[in-house]
C-alpha atoms as a PDB file:
ATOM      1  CA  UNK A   1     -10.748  10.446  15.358  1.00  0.00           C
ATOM      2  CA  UNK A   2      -8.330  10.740  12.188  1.00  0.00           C
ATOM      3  CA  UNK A   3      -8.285   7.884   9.857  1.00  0.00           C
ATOM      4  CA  UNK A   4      -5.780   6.469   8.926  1.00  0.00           C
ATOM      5  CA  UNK A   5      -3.846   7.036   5.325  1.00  0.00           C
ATOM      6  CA  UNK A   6      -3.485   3.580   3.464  1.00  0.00           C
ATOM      7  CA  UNK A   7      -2.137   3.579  -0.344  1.00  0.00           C
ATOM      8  CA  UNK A   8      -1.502   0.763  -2.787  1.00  0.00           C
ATOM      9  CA  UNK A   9       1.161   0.952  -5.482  1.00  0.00           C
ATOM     10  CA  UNK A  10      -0.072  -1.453  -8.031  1.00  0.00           C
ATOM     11  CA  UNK A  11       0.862  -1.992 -11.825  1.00  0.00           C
ATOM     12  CA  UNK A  12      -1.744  -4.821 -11.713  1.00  0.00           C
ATOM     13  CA  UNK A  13       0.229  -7.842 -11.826  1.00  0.00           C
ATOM     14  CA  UNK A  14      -0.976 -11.157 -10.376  1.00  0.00           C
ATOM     15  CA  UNK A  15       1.467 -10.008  -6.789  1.00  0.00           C
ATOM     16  CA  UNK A  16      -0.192  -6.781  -6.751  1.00  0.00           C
ATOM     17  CA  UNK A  17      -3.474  -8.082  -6.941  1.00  0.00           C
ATOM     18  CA  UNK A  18      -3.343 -10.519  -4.321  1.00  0.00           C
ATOM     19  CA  UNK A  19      -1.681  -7.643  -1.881  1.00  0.00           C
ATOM     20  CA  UNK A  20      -4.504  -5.322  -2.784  1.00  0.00           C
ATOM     21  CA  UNK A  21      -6.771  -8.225  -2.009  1.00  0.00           C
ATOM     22  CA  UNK A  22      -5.147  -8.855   1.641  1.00  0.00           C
ATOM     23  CA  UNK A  23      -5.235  -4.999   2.528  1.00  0.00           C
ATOM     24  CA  UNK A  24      -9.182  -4.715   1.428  1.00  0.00           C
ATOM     25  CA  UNK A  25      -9.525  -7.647   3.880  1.00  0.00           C
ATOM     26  CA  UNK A  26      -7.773  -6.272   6.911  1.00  0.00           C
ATOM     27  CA  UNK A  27      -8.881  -2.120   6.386  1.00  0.00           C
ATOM     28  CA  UNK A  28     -11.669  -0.836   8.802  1.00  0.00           C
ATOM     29  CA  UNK A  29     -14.030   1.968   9.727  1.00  0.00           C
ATOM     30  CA  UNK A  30     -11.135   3.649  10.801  1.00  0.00           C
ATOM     31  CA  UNK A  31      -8.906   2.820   7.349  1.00  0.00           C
ATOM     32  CA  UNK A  32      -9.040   5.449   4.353  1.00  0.00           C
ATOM     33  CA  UNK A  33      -7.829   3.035   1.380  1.00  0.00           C
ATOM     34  CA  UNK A  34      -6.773   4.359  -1.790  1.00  0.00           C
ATOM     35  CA  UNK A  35      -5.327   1.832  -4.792  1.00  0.00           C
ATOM     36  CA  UNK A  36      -3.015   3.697  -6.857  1.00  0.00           C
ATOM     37  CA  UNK A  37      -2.599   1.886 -10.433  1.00  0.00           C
ATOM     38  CA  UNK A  38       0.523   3.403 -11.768  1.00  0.00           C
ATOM     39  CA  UNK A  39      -0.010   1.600 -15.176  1.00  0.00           C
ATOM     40  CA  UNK A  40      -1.673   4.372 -15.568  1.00  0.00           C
ATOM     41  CA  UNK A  41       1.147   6.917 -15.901  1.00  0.00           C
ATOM     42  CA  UNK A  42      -0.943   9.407 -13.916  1.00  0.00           C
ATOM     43  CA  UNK A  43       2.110  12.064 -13.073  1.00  0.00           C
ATOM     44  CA  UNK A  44       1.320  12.578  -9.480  1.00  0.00           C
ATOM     45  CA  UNK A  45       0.713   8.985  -8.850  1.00  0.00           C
ATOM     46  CA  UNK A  46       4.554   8.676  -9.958  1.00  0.00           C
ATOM     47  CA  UNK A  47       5.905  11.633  -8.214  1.00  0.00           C
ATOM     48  CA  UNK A  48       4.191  10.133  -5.045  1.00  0.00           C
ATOM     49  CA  UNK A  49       5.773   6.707  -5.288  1.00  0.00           C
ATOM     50  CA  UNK A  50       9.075   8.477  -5.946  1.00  0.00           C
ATOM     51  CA  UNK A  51       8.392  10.529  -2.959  1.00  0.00           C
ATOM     52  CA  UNK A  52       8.295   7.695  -1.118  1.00  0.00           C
ATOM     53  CA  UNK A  53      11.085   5.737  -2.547  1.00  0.00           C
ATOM     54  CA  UNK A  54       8.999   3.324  -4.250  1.00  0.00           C
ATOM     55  CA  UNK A  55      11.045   1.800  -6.929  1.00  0.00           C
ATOM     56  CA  UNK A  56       8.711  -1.883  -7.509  1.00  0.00           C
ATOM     57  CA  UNK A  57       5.676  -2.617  -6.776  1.00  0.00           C
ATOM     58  CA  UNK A  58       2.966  -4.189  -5.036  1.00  0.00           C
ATOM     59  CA  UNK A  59       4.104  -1.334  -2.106  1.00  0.00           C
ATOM     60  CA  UNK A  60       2.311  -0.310   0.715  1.00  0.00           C
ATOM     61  CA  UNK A  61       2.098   3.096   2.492  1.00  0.00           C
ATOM     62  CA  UNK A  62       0.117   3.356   5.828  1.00  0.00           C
ATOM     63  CA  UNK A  63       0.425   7.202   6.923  1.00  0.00           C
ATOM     64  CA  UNK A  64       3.241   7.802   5.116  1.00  0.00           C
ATOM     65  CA  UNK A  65       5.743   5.163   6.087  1.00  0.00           C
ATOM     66  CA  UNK A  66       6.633   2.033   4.153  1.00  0.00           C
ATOM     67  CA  UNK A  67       4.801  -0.864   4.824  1.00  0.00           C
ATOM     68  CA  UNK A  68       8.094  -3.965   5.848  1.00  0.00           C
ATOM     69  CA  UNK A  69       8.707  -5.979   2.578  1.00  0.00           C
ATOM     70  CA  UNK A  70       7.411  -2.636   0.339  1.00  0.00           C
ATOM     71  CA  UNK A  71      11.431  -1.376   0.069  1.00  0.00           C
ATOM     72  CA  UNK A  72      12.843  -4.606  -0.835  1.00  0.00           C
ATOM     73  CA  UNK A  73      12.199  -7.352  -2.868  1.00  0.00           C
ATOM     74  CA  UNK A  74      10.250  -9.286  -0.214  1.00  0.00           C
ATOM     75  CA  UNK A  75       6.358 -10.132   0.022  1.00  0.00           C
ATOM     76  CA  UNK A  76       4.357  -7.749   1.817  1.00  0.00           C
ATOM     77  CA  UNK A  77       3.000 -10.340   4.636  1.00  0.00           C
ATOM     78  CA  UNK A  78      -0.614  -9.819   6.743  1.00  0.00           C
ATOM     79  CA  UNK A  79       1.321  -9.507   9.610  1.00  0.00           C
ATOM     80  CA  UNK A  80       3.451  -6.632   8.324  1.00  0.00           C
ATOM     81  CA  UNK A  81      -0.130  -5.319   7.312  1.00  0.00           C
ATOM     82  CA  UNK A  82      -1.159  -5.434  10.832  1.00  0.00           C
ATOM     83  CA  UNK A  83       1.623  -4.510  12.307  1.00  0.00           C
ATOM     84  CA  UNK A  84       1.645  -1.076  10.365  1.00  0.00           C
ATOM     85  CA  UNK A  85      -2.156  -0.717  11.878  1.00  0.00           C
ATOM     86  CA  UNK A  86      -3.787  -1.981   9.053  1.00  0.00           C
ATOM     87  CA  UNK A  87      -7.361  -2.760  10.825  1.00  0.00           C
ATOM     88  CA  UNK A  88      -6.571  -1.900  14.347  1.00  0.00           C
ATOM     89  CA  UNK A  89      -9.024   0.727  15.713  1.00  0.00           C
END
């Protein structure tokens, strides 16, 4: 079985801490999780966000597609977590 792809686009703010907190609840055995601090101005890191039209952050990306509330200026919810398969084996 594949796992599944979940990314964090955090600048470390307060918001973006309590989303990464809420997806490190909710990932499983079957989650590969990887927190992307673009603070850090790592080029790639950038050029992925941009990739996937990430223009604020906290965003979430769960096998390539948006998490709902990443692309607009709404919260990223738990249910929107699950929904995107967030902890579902």
């Amino acid at each position: 079985m594949s796992k599944r792809k979940v990314e964090v686009f955090t600048a470390g703010c307060p918001l973006c801490e309590e989303t990464v907190r809420m997806v490190r609840e909710l990932v499983c055995e079957c989650c590969e999780l990887e927190i992307i601090d673009l603070n850090k101005g790592c080029r790639s890191c950038l050029g992925k966000a941009s990739s996937y039209g990430i223009h604020h952050v906290p965003a979430v990306v769960v096998d390539g597609k948006l998490v709902e509330g990443s692309s607009e200026q709404k919260p990223i919810t738990r249910e929107a977590l699950i929904a995107a398969g967030i902890g579902q084996c």
